[in-house]
C-alpha atoms as a PDB file:
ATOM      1  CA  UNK A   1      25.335 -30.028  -7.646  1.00  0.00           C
ATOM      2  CA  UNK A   2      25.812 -26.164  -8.794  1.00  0.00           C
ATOM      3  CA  UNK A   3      25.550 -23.754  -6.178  1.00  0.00           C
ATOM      4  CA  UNK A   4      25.338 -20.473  -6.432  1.00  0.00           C
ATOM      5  CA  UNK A   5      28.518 -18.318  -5.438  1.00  0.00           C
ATOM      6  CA  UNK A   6      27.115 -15.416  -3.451  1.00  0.00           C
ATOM      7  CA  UNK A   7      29.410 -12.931  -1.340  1.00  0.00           C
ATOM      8  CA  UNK A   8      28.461 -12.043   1.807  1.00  0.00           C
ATOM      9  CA  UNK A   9      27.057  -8.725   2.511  1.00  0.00           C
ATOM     10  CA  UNK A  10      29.461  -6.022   4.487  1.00  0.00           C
ATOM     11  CA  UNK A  11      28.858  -5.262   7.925  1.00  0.00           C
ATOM     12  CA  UNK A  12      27.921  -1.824   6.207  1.00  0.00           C
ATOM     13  CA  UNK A  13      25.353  -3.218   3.698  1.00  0.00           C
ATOM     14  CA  UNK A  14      24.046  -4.984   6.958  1.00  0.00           C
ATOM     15  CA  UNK A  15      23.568  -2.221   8.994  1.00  0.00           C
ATOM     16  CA  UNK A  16      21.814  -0.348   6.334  1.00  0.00           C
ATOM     17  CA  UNK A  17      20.027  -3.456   5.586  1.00  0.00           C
ATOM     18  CA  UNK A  18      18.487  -3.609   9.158  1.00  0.00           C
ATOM     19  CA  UNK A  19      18.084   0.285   9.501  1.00  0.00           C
ATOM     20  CA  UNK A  20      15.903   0.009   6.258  1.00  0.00           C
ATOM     21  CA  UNK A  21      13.763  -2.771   8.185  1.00  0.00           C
ATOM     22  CA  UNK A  22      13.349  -0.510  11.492  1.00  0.00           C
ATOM     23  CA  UNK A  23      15.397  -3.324  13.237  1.00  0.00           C
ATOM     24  CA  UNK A  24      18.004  -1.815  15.800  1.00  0.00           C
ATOM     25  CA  UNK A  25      21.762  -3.429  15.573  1.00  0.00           C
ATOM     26  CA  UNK A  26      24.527  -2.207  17.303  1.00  0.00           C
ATOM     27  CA  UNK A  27      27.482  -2.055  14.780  1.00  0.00           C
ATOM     28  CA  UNK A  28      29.858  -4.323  16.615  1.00  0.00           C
ATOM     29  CA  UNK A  29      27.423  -6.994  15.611  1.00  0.00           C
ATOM     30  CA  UNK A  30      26.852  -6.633  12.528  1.00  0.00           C
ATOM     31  CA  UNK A  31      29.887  -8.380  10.878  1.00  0.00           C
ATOM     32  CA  UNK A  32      28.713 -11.690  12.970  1.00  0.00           C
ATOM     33  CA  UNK A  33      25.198 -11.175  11.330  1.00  0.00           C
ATOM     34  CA  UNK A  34      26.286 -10.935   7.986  1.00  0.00           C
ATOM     35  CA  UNK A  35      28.288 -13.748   8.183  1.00  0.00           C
ATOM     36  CA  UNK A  36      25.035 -15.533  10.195  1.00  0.00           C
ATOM     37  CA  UNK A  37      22.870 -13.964   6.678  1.00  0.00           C
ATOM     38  CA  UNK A  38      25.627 -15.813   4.335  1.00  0.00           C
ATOM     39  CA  UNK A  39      25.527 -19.044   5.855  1.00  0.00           C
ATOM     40  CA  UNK A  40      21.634 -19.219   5.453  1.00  0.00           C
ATOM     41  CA  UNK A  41      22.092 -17.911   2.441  1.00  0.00           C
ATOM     42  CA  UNK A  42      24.080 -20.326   1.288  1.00  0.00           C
ATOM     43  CA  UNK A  43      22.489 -23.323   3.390  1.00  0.00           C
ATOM     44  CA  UNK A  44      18.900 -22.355   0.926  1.00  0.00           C
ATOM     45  CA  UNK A  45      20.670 -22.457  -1.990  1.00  0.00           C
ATOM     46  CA  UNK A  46      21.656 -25.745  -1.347  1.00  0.00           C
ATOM     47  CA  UNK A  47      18.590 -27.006  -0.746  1.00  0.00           C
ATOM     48  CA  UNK A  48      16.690 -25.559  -3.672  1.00  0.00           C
ATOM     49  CA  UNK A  49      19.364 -27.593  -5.872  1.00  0.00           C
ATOM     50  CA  UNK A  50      17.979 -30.949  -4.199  1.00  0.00           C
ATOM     51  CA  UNK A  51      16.527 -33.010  -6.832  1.00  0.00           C
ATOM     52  CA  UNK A  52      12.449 -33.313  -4.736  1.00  0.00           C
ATOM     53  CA  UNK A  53      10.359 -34.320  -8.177  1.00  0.00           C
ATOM     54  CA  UNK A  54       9.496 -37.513  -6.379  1.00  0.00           C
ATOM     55  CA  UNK A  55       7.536 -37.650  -3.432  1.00  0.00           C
ATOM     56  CA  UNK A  56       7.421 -40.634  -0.948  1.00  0.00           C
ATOM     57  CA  UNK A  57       4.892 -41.426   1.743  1.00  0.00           C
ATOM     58  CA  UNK A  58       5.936 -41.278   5.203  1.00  0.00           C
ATOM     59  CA  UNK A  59       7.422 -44.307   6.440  1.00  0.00           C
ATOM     60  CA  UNK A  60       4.532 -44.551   9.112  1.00  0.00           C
ATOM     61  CA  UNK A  61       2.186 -45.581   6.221  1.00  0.00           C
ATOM     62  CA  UNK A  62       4.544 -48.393   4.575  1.00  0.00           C
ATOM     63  CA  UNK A  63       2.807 -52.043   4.388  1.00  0.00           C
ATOM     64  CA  UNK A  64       4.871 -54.492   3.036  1.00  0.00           C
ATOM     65  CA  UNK A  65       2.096 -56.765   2.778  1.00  0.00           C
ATOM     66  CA  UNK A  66       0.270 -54.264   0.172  1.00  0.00           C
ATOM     67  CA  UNK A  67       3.839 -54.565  -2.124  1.00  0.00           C
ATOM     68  CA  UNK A  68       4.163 -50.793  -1.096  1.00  0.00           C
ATOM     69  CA  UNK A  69       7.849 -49.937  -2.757  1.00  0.00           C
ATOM     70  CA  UNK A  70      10.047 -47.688  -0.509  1.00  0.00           C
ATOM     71  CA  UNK A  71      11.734 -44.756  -1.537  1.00  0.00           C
END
């Protein structure tokens, strides 16, 4: 699995970040949200490396008397 290496964004780039969106932040928090932004971030880049081609019915709607083949 390849992620992507991203850096996290500066507690600078994140207060200008949230100024630009009209959301207040007081500057003593933004180093915890940038590091809150990385993590998800990073957390969506590992899931949009998951290999989901195949699709598999709920388990809920497995009969094994049909010859239904699990996932």
């Amino acid at each position: 699995m390849t992620v992507q290496n991203v850096s996290p964004m500066s507690a600078e780039e994140t207060l200008a970040l949230a100024t630009s969106l009209g959301l207040p932040l007081d500057s003593e928090r933004a180093p915890l949200i940038a590091g809150v932004l990385h993590h998800i971030h990073t957390v969506i880049a590992r899931l949009d490396e998951l290999p989901i081609d195949e699709s598999c019915t709920p388990s809920f709607t497995f009969d094994a008397s049909q010859g239904n083949q699990p996932c």
